[in-house]
N, C-alpha and C. Protein backbone atom coordinates (compact mmCIF):
# COMPACT_ATOMS: atom_id res chain seq x y z
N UNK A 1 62.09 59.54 188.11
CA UNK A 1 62.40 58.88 186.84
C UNK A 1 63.88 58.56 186.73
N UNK A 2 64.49 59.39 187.17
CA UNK A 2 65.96 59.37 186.95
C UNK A 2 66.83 58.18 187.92
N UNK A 3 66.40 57.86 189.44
CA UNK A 3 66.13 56.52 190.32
C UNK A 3 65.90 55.61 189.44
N UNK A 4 64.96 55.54 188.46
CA UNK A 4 64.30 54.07 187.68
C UNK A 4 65.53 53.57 186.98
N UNK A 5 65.67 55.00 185.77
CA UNK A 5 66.31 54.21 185.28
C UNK A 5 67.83 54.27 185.44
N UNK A 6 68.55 54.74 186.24
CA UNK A 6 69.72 54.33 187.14
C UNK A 6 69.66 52.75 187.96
N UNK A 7 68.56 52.38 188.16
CA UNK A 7 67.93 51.01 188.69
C UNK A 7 68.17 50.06 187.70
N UNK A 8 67.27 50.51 186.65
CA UNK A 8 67.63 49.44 184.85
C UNK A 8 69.00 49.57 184.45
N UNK A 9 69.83 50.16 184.47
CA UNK A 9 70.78 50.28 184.02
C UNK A 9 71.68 49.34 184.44
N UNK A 10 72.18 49.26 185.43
CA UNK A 10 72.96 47.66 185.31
C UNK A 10 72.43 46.55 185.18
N UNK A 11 71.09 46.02 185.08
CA UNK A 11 70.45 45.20 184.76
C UNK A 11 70.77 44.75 183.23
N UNK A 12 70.14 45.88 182.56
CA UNK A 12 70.85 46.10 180.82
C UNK A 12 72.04 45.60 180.54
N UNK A 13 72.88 45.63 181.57
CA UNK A 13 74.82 46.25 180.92
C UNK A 13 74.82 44.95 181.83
N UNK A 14 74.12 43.60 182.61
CA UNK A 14 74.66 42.24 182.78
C UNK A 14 74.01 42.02 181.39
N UNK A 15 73.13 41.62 181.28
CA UNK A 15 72.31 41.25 180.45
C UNK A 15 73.12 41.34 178.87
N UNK A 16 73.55 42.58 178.47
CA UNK A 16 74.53 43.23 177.17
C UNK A 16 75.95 42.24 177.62
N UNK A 17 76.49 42.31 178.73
CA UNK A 17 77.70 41.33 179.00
C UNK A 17 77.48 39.95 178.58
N UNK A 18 76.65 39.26 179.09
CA UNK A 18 76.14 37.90 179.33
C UNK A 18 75.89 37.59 177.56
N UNK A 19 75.37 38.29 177.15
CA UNK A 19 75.35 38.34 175.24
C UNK A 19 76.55 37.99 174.74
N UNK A 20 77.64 39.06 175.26
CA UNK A 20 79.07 38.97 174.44
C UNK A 20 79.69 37.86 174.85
N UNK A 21 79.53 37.78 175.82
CA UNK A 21 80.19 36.51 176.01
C UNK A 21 80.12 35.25 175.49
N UNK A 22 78.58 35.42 175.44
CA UNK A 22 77.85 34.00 174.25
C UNK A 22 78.48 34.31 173.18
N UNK A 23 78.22 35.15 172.55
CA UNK A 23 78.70 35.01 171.03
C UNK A 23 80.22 35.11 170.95
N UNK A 24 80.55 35.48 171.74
CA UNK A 24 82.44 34.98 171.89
C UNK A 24 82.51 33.44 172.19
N UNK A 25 82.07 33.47 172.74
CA UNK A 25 82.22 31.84 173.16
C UNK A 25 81.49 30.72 171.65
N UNK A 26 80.98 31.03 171.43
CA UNK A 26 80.43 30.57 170.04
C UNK A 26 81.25 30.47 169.01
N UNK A 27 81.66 31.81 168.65
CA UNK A 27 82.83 32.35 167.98
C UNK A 27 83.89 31.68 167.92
N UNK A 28 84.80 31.31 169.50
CA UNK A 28 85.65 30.43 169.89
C UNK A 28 85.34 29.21 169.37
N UNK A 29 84.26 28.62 169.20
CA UNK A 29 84.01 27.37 169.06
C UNK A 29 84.34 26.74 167.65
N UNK A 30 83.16 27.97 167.12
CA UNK A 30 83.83 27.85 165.54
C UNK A 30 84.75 27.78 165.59
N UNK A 31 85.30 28.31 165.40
CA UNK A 31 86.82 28.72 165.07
C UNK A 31 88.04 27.49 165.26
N UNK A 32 87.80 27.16 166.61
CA UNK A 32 88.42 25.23 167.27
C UNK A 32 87.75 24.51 166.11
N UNK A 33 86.52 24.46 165.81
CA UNK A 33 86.01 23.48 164.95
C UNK A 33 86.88 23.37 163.80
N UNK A 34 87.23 24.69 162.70
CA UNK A 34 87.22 25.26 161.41
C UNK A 34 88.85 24.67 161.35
N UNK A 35 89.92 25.34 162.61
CA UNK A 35 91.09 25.47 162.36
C UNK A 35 92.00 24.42 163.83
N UNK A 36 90.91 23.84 164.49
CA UNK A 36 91.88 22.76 165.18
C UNK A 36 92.35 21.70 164.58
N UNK A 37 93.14 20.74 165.38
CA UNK A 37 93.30 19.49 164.35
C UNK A 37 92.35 18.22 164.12
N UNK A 38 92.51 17.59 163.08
CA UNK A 38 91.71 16.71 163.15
C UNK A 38 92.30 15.38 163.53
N UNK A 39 91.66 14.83 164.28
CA UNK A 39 92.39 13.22 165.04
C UNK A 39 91.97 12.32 164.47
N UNK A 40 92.89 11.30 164.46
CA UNK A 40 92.65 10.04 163.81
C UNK A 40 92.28 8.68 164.44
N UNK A 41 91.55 8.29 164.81
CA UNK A 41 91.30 6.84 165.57
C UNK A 41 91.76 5.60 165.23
N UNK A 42 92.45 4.96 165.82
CA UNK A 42 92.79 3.91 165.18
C UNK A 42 91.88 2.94 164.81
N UNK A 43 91.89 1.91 163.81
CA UNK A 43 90.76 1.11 163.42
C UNK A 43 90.93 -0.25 164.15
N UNK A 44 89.98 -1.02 165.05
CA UNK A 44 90.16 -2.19 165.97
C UNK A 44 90.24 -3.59 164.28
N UNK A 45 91.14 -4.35 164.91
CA UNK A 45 91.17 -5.43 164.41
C UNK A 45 90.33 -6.28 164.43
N UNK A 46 89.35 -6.99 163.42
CA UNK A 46 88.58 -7.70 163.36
C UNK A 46 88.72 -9.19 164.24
N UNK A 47 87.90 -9.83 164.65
CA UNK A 47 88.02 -11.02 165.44
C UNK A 47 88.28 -12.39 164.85
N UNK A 48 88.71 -13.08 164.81
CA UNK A 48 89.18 -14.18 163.60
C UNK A 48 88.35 -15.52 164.01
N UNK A 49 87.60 -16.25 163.67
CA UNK A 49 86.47 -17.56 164.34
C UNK A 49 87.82 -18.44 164.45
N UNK A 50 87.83 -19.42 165.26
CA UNK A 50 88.35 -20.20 165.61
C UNK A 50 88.07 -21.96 164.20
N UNK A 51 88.67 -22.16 163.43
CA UNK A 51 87.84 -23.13 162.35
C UNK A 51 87.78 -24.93 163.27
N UNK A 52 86.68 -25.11 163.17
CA UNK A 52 86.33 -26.25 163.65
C UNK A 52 85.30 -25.99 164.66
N UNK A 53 85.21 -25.15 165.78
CA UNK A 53 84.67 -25.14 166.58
C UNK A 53 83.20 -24.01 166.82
N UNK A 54 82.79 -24.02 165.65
CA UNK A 54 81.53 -23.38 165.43
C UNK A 54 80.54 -23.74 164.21
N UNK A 55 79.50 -23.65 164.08
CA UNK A 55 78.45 -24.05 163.39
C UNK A 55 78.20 -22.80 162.24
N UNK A 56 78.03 -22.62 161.40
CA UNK A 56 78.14 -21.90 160.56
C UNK A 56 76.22 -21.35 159.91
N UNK A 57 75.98 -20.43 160.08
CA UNK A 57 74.49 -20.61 159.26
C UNK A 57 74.37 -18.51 158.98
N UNK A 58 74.03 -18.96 158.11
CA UNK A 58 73.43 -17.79 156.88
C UNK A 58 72.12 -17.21 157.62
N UNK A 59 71.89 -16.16 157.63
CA UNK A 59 70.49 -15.68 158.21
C UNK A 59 70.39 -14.16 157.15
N UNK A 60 69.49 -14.07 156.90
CA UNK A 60 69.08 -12.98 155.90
C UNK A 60 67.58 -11.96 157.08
N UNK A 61 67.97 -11.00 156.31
CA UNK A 61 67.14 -9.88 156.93
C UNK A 61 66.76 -8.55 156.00
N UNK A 62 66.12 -7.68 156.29
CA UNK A 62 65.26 -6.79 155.46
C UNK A 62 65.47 -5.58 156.16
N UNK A 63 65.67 -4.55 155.41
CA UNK A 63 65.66 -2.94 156.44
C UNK A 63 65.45 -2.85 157.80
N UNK A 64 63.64 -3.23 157.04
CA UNK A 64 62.41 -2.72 158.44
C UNK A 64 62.92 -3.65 159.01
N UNK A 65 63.35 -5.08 159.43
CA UNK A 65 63.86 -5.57 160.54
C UNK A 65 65.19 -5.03 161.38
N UNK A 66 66.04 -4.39 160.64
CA UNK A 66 67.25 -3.89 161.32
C UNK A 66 67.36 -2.51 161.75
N UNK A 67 66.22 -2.01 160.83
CA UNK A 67 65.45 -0.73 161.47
C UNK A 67 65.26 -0.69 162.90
N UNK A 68 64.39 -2.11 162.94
CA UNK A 68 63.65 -1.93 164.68
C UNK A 68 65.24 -2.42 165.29
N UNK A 69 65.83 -3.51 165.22
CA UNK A 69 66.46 -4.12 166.34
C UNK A 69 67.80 -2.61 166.24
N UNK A 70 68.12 -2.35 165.08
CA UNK A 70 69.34 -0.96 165.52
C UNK A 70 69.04 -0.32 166.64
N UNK A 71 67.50 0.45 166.21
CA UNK A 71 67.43 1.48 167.02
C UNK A 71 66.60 1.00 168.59
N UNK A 72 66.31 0.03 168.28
CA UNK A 72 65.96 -0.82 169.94
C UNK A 72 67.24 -1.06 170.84
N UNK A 73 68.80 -1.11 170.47
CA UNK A 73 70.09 -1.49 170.29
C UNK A 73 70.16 0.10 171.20
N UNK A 74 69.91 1.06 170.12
CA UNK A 74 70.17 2.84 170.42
C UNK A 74 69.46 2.61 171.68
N UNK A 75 68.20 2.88 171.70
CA UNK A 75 67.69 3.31 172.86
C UNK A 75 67.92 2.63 174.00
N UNK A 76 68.39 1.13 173.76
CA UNK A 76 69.17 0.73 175.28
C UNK A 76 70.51 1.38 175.47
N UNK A 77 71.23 1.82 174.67
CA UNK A 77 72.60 1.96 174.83
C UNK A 77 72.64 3.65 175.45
N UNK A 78 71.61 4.55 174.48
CA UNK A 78 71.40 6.03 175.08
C UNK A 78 71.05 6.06 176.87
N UNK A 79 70.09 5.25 177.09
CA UNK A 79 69.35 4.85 178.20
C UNK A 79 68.37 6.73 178.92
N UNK A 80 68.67 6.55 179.52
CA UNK A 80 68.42 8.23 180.44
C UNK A 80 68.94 9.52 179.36
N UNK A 81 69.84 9.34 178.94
CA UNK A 81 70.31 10.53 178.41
C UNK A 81 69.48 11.29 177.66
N UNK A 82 69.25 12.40 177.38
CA UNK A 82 68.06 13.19 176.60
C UNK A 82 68.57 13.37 175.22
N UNK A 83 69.44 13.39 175.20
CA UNK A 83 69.96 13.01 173.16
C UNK A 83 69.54 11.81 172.92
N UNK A 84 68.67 11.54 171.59
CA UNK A 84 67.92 10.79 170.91
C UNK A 84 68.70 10.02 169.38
N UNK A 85 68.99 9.57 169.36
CA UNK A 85 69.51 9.29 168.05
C UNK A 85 68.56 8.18 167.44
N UNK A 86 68.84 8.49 166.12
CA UNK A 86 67.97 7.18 165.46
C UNK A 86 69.09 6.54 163.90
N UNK A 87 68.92 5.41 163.66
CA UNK A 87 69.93 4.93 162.29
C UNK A 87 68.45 4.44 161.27
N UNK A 88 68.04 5.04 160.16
CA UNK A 88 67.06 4.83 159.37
C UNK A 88 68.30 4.00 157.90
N UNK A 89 67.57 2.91 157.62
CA UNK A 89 68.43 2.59 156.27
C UNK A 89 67.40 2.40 155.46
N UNK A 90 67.70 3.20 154.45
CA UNK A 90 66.89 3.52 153.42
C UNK A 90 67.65 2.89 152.13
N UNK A 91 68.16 4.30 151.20
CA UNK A 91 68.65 4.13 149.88
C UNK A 91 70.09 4.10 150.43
N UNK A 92 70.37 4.91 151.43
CA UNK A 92 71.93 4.36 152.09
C UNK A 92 71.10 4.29 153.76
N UNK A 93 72.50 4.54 154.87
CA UNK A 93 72.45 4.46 156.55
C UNK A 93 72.11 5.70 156.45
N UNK A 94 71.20 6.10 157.25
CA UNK A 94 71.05 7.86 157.69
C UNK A 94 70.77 8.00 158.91
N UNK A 95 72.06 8.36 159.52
CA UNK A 95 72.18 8.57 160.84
C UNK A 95 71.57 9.91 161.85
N UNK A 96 70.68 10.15 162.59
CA UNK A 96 69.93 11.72 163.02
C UNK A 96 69.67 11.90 164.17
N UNK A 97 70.10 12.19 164.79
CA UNK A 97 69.74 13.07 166.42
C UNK A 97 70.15 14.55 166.20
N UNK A 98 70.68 14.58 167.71
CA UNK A 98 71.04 15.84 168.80
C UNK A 98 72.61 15.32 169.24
N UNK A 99 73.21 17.06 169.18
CA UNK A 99 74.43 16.72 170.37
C UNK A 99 74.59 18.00 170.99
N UNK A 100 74.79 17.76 172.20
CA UNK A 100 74.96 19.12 173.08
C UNK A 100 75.73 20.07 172.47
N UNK A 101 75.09 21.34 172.35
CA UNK A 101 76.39 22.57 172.28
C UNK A 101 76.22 23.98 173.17
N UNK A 102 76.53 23.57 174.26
CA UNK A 102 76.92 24.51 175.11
C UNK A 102 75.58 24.22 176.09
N UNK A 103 74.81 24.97 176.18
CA UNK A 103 73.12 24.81 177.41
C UNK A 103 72.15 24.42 176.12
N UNK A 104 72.25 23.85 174.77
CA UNK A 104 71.58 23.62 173.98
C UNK A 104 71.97 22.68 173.15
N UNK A 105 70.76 22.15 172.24
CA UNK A 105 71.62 20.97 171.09
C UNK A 105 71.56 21.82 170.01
N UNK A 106 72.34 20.70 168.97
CA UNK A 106 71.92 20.93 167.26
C UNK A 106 71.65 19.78 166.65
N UNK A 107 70.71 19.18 165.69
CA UNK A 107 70.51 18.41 165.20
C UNK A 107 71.15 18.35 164.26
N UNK A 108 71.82 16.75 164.34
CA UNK A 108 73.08 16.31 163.35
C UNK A 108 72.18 14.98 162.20
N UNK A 109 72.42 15.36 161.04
CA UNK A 109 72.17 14.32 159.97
C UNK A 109 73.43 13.66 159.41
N UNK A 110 73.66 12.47 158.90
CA UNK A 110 74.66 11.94 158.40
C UNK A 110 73.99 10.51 157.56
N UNK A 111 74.84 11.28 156.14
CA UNK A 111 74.25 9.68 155.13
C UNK A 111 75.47 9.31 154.90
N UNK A 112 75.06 7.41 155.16
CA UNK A 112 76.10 6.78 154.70
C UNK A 112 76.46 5.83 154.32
N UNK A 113 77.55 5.26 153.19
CA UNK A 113 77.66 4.35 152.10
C UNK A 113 77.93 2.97 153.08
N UNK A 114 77.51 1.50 152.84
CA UNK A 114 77.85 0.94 153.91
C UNK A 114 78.92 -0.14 152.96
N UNK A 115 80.34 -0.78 153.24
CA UNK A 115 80.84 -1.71 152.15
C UNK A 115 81.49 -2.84 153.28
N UNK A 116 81.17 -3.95 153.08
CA UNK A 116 81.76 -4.91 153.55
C UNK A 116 82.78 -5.20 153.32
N UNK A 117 83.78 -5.61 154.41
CA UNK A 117 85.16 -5.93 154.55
C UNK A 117 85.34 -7.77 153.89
N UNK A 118 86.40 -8.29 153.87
CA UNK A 118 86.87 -9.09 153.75
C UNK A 118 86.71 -10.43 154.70
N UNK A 119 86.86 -9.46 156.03
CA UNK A 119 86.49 -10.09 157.42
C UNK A 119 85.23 -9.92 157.87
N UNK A 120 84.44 -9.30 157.66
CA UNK A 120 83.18 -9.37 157.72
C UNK A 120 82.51 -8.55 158.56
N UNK A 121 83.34 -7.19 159.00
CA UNK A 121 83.59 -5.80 159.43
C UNK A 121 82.40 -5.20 158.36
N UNK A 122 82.13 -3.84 158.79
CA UNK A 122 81.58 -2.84 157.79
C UNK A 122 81.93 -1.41 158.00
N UNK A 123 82.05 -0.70 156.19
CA UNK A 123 82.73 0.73 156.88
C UNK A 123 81.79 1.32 156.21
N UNK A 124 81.13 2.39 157.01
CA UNK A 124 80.58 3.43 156.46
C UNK A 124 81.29 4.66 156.12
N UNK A 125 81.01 5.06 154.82
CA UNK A 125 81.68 5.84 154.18
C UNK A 125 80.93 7.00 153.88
N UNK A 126 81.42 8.22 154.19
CA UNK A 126 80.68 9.43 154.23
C UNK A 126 80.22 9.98 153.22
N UNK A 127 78.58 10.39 153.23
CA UNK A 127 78.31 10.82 151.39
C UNK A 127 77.70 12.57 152.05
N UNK A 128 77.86 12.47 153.03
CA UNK A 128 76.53 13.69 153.55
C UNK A 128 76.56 14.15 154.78
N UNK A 129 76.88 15.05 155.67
CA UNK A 129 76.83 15.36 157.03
C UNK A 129 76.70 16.79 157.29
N UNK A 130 76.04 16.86 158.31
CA UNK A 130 75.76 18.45 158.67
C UNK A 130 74.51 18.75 160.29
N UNK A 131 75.48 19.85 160.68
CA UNK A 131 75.22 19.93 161.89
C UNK A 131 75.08 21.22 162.21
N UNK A 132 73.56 20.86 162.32
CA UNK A 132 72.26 22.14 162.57
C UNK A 132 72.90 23.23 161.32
N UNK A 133 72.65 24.64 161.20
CA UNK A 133 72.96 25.35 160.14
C UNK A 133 74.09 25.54 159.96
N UNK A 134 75.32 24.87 161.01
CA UNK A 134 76.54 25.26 160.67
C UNK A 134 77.20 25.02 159.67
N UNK A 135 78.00 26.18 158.80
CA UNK A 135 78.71 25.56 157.50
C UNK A 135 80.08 25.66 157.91
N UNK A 136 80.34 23.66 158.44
CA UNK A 136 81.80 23.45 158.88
C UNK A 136 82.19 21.96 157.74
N UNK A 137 83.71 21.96 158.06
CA UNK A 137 84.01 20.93 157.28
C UNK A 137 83.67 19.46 157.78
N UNK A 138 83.14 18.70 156.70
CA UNK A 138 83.25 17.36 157.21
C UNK A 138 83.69 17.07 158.59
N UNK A 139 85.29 16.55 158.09
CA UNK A 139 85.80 16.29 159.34
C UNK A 139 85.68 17.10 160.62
N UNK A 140 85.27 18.00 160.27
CA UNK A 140 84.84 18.72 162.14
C UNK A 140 83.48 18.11 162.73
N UNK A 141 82.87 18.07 161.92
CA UNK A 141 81.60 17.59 162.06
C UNK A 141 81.66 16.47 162.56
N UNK A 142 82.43 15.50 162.05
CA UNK A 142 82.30 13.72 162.56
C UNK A 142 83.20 13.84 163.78
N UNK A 143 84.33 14.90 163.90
CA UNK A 143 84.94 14.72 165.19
C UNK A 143 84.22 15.32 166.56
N UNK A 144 83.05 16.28 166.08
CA UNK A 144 82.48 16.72 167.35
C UNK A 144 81.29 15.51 167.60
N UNK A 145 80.72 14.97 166.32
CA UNK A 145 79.91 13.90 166.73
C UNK A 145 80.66 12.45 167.89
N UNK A 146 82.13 12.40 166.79
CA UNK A 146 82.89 11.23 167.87
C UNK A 146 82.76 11.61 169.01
N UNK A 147 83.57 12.71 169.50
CA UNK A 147 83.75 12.72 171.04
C UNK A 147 82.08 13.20 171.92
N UNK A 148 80.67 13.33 170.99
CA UNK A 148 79.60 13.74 172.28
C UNK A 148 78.30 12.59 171.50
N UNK A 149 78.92 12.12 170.70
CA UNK A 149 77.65 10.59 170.51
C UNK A 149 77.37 9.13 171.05
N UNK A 150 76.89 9.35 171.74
CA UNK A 150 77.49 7.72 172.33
C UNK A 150 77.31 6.62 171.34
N UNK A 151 78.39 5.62 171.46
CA UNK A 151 78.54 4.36 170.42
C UNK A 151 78.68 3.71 170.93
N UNK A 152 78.58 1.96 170.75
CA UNK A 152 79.35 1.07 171.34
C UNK A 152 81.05 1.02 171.36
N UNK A 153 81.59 0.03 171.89
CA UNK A 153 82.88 0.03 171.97
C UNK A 153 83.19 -0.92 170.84
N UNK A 154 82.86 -1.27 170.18
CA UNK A 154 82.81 -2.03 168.48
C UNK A 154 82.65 -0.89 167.61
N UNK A 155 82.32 0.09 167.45
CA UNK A 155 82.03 1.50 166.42
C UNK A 155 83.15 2.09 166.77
N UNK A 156 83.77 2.86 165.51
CA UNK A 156 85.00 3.50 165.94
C UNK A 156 84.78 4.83 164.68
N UNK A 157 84.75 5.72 164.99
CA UNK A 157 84.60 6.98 164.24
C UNK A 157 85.75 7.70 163.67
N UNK A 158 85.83 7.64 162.27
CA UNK A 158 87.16 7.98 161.81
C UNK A 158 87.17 9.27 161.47
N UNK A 159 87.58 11.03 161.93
CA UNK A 159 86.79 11.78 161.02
C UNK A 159 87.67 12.07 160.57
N UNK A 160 88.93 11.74 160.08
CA UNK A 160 90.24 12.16 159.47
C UNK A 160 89.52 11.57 157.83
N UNK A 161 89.41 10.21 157.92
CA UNK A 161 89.34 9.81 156.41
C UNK A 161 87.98 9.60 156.33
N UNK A 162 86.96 10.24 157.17
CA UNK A 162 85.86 10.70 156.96
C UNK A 162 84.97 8.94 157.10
N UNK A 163 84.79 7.98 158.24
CA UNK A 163 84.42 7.06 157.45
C UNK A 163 83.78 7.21 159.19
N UNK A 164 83.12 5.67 159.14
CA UNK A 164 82.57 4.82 160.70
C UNK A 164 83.09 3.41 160.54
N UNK A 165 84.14 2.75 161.26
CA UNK A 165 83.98 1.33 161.11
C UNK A 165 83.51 0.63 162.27
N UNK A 166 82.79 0.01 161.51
CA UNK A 166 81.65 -1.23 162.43
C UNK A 166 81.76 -2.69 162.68
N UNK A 167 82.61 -2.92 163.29
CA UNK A 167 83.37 -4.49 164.07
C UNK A 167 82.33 -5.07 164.42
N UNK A 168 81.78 -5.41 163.39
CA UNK A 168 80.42 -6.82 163.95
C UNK A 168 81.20 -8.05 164.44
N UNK A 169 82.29 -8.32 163.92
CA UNK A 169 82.73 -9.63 164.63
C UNK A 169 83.49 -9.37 165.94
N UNK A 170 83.58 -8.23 166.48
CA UNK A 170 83.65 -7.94 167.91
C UNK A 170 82.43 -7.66 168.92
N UNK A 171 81.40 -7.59 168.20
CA UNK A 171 80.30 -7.47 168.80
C UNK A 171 79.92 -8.74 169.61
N UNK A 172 79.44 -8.22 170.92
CA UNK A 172 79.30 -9.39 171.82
C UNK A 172 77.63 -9.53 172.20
N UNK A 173 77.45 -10.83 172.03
CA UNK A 173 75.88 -11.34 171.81
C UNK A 173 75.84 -12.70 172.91
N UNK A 174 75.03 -12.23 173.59
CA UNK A 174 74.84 -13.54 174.58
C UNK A 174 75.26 -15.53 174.11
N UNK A 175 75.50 -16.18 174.56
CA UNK A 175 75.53 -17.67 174.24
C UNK A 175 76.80 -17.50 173.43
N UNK A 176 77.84 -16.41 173.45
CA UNK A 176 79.15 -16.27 172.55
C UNK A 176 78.47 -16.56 170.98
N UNK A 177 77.61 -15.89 170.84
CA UNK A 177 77.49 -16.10 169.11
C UNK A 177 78.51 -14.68 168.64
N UNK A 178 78.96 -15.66 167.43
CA UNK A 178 79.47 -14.33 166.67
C UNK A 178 78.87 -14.14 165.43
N UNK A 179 79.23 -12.81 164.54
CA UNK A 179 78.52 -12.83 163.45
C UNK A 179 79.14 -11.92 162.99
N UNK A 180 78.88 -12.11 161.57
CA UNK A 180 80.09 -11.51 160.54
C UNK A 180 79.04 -10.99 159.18
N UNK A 181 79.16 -9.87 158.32
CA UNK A 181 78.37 -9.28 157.30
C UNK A 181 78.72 -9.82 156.03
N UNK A 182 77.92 -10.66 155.14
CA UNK A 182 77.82 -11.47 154.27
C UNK A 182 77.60 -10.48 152.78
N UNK A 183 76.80 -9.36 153.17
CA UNK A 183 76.34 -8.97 151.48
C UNK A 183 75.40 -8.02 152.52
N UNK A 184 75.65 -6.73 151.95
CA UNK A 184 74.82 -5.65 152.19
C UNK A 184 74.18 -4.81 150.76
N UNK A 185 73.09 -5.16 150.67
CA UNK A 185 72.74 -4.21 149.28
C UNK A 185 71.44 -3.31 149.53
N UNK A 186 71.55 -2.10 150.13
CA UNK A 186 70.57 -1.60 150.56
C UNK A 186 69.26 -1.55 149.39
N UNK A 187 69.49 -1.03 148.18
CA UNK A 187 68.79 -0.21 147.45
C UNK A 187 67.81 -1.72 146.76
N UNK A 188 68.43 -2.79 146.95
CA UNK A 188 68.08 -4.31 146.82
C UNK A 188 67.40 -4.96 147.72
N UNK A 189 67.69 -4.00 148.90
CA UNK A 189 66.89 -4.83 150.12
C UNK A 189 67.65 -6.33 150.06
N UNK A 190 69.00 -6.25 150.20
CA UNK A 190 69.32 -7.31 150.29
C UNK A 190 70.63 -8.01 151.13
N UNK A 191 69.93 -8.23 152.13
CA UNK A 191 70.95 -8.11 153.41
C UNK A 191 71.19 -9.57 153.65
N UNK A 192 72.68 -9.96 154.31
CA UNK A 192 72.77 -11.27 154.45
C UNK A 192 73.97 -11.30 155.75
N UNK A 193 74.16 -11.99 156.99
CA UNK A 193 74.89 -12.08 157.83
C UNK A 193 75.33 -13.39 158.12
N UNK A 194 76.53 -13.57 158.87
CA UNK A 194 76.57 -15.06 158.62
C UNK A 194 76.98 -15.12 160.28
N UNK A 195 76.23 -16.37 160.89
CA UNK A 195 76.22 -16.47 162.44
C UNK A 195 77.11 -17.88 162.54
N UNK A 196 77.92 -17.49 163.40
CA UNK A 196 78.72 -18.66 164.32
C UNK A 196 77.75 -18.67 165.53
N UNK A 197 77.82 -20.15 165.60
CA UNK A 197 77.62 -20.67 166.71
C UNK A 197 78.30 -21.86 167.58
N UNK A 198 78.79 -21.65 168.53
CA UNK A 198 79.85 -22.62 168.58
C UNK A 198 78.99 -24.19 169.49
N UNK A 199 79.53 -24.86 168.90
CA UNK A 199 79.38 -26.28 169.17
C UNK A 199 78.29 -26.56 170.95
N UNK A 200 79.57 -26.11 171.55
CA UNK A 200 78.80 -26.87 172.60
C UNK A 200 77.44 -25.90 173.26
N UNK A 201 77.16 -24.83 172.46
CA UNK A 201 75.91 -23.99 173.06
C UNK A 201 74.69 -24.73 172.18
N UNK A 202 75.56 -25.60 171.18
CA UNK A 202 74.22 -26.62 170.63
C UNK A 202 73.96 -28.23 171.32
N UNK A 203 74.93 -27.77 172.38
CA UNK A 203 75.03 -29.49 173.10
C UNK A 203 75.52 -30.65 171.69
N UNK A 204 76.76 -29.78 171.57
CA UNK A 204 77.53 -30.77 170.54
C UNK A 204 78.74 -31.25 170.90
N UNK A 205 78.70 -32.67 171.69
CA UNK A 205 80.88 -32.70 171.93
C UNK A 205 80.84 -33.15 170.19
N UNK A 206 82.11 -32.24 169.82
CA UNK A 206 82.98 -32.71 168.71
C UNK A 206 84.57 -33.22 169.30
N UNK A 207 84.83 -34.02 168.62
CA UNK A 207 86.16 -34.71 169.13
C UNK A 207 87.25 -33.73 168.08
N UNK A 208 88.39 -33.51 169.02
CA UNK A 208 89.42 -32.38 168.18
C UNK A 208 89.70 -33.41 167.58
């Protein structure tokens, strides 16, 4: 008997190690989260249309349509990766997946206000975020989402002043269309975008 459990015994005492270490390392994490700094991203400059040399037209759309093409958008852009994200727009944007933490995820929720720019940009503005049971601040939260969520290179994640800005007129769409956000009214269902199209992808010479 006394062989056995001299046998179990360092088995136990990796096993008791391999514990502390997790929850130190956890511990650590918090802690970077709670009391590191928070970074600021700079915000990309909107794209300016060129006047004369594009066609101008209004196109309107509905949730459930931007529902599918967003997250059709997500799942090409995630591709292979096993984090799932989805963007549901409801009464506001409600943003929901997974992000790695450590050999495991946590599921991250985020609601958010959407307001059109001047230029025809959009910023989402933070009403709601939280990640898995942790009780951390905002801004930790959007900065661990920035650096392990994948986005396009048009999305820029602010978690200093707590926001997302969304450069639709940097967004690049086959045949050089551009497009710019006209009127967003979720709770109205009332969405409106406005598409450039430039001249000669309509087989138009215009004379300068």
């Amino acid at each position: 008997m006394g062989r056995i459990a001299n046998k179990a015994a360092p088995k136990w005492k990796k096993l008791f190690i391999a514990l502390l270490v997790l929850n130190l390392a956890v511990i650590v994490f918090i802690i970077f989260l709670v009391f590191g700094p928070v970074k600021e991203n700079p915000l990309p400059k909107g794209a300016e249309q060129e006047p004369g040399k594009n066609s101008e037209f209004i196109v309107r759309s509905t949730k459930d349509n931007l529902n599918q093409t967003i997250n059709a958008y997500l799942d090409n852009l995630v591709g292979q990766n096993n984090y799932r994200y989805q963007v549901i727009l409801d009464e506001d944007v409600h943003l929901r997946g997974e992000v790695p933490v450590f050999s495991s995820t946590l599921p991250v929720s985020v609601h958010l206000e959407p307001f059109v720019q001047d230029n025809g940009d959009v910023i989402l503005k933070l009403k709601e975020v939280s990640l898995g049971m942790l009780e951390l601040p905002n801004k930790r939260i959007m900065e661990y989402i920035d650096e392990h969520m994948p986005k396009p290179e048009w999305v820029t994640i602010n978690p200093r002043s707590e926001e997302i800005y969304v450069a639709l007129t940097k967004m690049k769409i086959k045949s050089n269309f551009h497009v710019r956000a006209e009127h967003i009214d979720l709770k109205a269902n009332n969405i409106a975008f406005k598409l450039y199209v430039p001249y000669k992808e309509l087989g138009i010479e215009k004379e300068e």
